[in-house]
PDB file of N, CA and C in Angstrom:
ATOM      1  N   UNK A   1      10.274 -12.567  -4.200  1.00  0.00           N
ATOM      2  CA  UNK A   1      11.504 -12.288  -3.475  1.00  0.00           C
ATOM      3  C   UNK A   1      11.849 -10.800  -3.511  1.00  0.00           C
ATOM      4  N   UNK A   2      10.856  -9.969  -4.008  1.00  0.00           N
ATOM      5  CA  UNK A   2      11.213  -8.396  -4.117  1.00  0.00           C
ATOM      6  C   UNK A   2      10.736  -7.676  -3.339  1.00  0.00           C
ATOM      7  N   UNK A   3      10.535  -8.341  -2.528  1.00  0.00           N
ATOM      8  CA  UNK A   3      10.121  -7.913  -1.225  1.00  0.00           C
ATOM      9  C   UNK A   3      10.920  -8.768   0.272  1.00  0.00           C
ATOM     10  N   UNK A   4      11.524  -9.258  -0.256  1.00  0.00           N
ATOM     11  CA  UNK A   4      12.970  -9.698   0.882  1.00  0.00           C
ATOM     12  C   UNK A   4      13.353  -8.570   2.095  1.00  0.00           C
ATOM     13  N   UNK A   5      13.767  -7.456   1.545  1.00  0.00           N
ATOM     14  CA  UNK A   5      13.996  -6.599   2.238  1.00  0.00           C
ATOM     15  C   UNK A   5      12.892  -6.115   3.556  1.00  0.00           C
ATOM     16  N   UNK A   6      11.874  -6.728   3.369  1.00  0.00           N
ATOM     17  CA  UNK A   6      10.883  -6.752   4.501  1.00  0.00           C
ATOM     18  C   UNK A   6      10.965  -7.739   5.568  1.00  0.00           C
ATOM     19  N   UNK A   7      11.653  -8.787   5.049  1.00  0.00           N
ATOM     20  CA  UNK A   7      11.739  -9.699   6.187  1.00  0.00           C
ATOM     21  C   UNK A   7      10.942 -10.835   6.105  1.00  0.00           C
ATOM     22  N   UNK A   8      10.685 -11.919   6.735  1.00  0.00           N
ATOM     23  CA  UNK A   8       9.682 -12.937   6.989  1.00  0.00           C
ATOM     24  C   UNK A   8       8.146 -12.433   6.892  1.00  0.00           C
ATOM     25  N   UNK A   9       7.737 -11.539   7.994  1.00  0.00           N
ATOM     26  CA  UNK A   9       6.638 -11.119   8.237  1.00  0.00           C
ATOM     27  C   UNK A   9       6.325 -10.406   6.460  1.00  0.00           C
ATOM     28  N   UNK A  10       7.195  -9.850   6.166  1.00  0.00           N
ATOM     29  CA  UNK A  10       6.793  -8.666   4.775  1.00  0.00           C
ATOM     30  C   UNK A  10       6.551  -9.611   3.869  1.00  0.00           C
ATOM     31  N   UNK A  11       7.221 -10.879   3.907  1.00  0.00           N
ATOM     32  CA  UNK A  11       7.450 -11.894   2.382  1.00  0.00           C
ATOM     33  C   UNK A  11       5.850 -12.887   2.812  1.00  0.00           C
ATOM     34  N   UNK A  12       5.337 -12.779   3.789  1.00  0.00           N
ATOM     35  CA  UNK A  12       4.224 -13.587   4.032  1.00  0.00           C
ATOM     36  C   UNK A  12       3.023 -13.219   4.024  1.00  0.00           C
ATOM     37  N   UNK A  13       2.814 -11.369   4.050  1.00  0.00           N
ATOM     38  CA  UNK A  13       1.891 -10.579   3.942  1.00  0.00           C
ATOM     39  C   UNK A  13       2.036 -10.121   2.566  1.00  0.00           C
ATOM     40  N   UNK A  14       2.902  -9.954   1.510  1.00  0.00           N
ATOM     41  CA  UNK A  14       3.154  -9.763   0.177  1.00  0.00           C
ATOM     42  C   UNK A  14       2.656 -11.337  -0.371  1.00  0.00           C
ATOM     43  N   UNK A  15       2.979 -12.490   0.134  1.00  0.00           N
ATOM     44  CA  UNK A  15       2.506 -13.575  -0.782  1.00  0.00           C
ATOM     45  C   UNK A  15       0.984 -13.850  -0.720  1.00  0.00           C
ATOM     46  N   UNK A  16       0.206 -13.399   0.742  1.00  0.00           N
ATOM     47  CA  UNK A  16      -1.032 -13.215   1.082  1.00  0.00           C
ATOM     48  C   UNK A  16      -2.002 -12.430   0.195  1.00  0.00           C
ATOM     49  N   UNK A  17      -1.005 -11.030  -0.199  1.00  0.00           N
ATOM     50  CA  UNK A  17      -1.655 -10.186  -0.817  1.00  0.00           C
ATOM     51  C   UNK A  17      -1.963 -10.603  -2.740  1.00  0.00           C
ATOM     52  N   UNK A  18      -0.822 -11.691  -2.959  1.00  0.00           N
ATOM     53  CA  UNK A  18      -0.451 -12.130  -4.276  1.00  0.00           C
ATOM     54  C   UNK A  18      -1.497 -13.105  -4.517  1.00  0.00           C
ATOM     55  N   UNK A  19      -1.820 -13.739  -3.167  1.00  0.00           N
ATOM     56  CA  UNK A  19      -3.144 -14.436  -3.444  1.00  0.00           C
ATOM     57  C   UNK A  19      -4.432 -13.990  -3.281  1.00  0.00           C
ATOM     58  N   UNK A  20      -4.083 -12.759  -2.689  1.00  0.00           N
ATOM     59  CA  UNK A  20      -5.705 -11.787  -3.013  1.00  0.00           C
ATOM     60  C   UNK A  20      -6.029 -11.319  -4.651  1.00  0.00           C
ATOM     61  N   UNK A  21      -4.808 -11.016  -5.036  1.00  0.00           N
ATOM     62  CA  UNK A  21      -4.874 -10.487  -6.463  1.00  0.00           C
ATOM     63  C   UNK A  21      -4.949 -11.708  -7.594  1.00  0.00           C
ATOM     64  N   UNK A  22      -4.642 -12.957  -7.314  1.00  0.00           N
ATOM     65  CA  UNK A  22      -4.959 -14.323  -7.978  1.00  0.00           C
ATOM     66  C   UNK A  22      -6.319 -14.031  -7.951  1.00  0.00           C
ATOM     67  N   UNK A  23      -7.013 -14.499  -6.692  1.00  0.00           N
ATOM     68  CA  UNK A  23      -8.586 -14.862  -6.644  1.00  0.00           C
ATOM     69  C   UNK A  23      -9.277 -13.801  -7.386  1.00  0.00           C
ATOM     70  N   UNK A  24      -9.029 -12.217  -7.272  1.00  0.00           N
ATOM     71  CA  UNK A  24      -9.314 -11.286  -8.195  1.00  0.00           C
ATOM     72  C   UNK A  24      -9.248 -11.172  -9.789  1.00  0.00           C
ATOM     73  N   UNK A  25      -8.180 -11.988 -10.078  1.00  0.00           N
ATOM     74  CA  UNK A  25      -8.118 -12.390 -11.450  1.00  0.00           C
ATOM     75  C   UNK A  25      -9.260 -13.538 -11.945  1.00  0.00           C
ATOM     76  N   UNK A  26      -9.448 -14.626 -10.651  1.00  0.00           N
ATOM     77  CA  UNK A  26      -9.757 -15.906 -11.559  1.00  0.00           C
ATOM     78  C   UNK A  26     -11.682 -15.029 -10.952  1.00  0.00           C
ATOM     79  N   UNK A  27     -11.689 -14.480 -10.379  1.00  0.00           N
ATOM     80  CA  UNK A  27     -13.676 -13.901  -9.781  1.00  0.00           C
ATOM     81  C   UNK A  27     -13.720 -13.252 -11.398  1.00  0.00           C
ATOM     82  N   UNK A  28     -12.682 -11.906 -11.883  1.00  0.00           N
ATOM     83  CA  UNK A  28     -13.145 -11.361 -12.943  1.00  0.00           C
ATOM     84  C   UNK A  28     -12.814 -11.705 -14.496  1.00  0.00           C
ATOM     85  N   UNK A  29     -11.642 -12.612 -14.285  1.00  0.00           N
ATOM     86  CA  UNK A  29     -11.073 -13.092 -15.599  1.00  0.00           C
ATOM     87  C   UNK A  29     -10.192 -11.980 -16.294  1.00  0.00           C
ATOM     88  N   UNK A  30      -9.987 -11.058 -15.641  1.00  0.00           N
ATOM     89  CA  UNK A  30      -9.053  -9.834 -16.059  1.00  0.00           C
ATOM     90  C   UNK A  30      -7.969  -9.352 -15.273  1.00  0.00           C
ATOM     91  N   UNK A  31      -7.069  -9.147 -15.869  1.00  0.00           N
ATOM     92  CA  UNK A  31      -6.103  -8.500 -14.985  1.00  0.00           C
ATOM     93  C   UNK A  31      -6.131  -7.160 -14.301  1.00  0.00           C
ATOM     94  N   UNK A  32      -7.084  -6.261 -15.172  1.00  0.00           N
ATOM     95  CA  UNK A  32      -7.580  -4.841 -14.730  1.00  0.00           C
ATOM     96  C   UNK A  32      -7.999  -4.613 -13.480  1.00  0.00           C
ATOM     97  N   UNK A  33      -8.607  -5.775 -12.871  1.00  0.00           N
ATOM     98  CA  UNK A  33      -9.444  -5.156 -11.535  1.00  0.00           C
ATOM     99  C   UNK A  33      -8.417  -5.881 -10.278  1.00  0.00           C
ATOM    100  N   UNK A  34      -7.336  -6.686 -11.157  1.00  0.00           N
ATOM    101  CA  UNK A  34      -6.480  -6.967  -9.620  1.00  0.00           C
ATOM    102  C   UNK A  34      -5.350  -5.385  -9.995  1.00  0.00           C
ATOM    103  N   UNK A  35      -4.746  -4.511 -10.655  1.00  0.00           N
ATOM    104  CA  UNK A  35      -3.926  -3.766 -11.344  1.00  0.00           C
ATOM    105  C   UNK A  35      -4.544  -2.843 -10.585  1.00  0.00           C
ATOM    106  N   UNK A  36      -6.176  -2.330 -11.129  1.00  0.00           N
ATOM    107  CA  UNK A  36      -7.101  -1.392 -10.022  1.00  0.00           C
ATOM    108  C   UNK A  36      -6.642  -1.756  -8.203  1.00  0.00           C
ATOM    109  N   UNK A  37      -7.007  -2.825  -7.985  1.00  0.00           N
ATOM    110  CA  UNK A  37      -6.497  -2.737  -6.455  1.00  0.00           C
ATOM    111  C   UNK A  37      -5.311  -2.771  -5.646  1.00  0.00           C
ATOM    112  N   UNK A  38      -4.388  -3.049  -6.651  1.00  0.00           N
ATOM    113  CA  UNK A  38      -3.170  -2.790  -6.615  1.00  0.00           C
ATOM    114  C   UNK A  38      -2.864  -1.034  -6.701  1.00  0.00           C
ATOM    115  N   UNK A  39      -3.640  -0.598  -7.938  1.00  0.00           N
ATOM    116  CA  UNK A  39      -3.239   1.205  -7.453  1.00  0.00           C
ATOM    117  C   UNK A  39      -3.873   1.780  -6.174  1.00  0.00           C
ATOM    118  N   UNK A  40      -5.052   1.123  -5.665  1.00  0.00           N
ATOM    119  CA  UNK A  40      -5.830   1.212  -4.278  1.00  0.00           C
ATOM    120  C   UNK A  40      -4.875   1.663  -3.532  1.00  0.00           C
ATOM    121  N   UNK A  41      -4.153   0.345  -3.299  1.00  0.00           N
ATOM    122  CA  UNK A  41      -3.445  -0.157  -2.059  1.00  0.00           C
ATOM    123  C   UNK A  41      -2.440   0.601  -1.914  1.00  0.00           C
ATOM    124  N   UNK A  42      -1.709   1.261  -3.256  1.00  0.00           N
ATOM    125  CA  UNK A  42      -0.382   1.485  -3.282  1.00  0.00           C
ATOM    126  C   UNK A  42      -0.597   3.366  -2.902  1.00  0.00           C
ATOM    127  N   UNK A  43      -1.660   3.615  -3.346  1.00  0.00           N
ATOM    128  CA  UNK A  43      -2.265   4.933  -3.043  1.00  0.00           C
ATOM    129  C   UNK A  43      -2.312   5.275  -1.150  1.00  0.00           C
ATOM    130  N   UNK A  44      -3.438   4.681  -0.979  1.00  0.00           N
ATOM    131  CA  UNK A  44      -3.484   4.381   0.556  1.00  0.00           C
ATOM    132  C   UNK A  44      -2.111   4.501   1.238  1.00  0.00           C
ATOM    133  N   UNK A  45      -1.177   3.428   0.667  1.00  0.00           N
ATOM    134  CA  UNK A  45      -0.170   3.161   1.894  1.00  0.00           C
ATOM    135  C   UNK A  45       0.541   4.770   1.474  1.00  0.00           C
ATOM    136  N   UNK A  46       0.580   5.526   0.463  1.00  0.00           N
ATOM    137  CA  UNK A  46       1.427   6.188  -0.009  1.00  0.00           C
ATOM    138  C   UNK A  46       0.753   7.629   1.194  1.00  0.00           C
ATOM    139  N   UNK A  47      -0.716   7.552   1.267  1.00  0.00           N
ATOM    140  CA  UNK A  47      -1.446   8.680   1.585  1.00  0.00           C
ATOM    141  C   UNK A  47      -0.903   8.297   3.297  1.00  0.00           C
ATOM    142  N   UNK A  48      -1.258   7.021   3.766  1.00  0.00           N
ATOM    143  CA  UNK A  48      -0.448   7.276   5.495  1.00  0.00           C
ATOM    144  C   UNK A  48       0.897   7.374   5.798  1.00  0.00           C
ATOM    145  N   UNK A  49       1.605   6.959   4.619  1.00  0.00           N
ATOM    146  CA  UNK A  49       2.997   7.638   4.929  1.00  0.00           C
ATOM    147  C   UNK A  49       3.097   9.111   4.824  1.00  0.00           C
ATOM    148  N   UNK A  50       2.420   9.653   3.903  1.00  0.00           N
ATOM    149  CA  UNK A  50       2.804  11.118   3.485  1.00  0.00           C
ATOM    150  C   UNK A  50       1.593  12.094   5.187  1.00  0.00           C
ATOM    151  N   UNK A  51       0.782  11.215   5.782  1.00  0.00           N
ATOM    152  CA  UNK A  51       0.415  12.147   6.607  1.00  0.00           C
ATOM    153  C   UNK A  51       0.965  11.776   7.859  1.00  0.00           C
ATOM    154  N   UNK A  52       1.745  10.660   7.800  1.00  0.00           N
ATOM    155  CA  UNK A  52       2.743  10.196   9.068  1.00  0.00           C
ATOM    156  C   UNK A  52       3.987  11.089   8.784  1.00  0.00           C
ATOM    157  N   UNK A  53       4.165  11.632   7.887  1.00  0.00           N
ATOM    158  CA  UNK A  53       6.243  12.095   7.791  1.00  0.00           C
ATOM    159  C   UNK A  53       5.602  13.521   7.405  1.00  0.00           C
ATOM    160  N   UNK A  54       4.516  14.566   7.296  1.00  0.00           N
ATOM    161  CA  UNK A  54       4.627  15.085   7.104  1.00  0.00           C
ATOM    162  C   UNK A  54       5.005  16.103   8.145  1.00  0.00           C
ATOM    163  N   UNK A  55       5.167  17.531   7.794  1.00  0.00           N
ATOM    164  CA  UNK A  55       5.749  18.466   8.784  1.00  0.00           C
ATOM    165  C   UNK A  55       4.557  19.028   9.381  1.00  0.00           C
ATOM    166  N   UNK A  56       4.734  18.512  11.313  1.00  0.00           N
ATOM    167  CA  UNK A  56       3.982  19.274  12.370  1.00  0.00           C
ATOM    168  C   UNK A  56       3.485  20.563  12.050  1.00  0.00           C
ATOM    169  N   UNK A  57       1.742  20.547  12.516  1.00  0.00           N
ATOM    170  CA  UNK A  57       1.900  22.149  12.265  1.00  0.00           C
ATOM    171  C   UNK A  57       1.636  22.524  13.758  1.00  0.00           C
ATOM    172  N   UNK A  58       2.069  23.728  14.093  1.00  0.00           N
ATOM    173  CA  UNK A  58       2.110  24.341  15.646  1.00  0.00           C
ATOM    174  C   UNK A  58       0.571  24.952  15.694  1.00  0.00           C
ATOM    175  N   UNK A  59       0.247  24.911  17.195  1.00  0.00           N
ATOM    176  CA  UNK A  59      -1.436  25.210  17.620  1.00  0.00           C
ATOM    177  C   UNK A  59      -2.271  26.048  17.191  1.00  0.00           C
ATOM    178  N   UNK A  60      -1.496  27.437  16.020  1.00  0.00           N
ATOM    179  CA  UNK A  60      -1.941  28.054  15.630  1.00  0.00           C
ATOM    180  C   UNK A  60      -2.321  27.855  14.014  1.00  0.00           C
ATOM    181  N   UNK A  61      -2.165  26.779  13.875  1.00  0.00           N
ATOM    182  CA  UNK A  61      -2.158  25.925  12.520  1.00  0.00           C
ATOM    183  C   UNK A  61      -1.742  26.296  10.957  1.00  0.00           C
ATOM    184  N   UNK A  62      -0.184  26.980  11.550  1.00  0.00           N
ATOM    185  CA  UNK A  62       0.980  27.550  10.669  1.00  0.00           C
ATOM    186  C   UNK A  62       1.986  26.421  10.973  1.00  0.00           C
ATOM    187  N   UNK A  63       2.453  26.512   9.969  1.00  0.00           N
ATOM    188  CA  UNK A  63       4.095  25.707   9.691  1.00  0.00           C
ATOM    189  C   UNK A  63       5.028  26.744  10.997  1.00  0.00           C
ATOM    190  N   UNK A  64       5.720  25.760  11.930  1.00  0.00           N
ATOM    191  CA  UNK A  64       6.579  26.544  12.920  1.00  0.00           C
ATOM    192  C   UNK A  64       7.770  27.160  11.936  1.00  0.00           C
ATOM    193  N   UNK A  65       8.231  28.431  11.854  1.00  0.00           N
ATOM    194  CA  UNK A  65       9.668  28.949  11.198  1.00  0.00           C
ATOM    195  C   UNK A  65       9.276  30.360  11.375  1.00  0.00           C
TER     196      UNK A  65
END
C-alpha cells in the first residue's frame, strides 16, 4: 500500500514487481540478489529521471545564461 499514491496502474506494476523479487528469492534462496535488483531498478529509474529534468543545453553545447 506504499505505493497508493500511484494509483491502480502503480499498485499493480509494484505488486508485479514484488513477485519478480519473490521468484528471485525462492531461484537463489537469498535475499541479496532480489536487494541487488532492487538497487538496479532504483538506479535506472533514478538515471532517466535525472536525464529527463535535467537542464537543456543550447546548440553550442553550453548551459544557456
Amino acid at each position: 500500500m506504499a505505493h497508493a499514491y500511484q494509483g491502480w496502474p502503480g499498485i499493480v506494476r509494484t505488486g508485479l514487481g514484488g513477485v519478480l523479487f519473490v521468484l528471485v528469492l525462492r531461484i537463489f534462496g537469498s535475499l541479496y540478489p532480489a536487494i541487488a535488483l532492487h538497487v538496479l531498478i532504483d538506479l535506472a529509474a533514478g538515471l532517466v529521471g535525472w536525464l529527463a529534468l535535467r537542464e537543456p543545453r543550447s546548440a553550442a553545447g553550453t548551459a544557456p545564461g
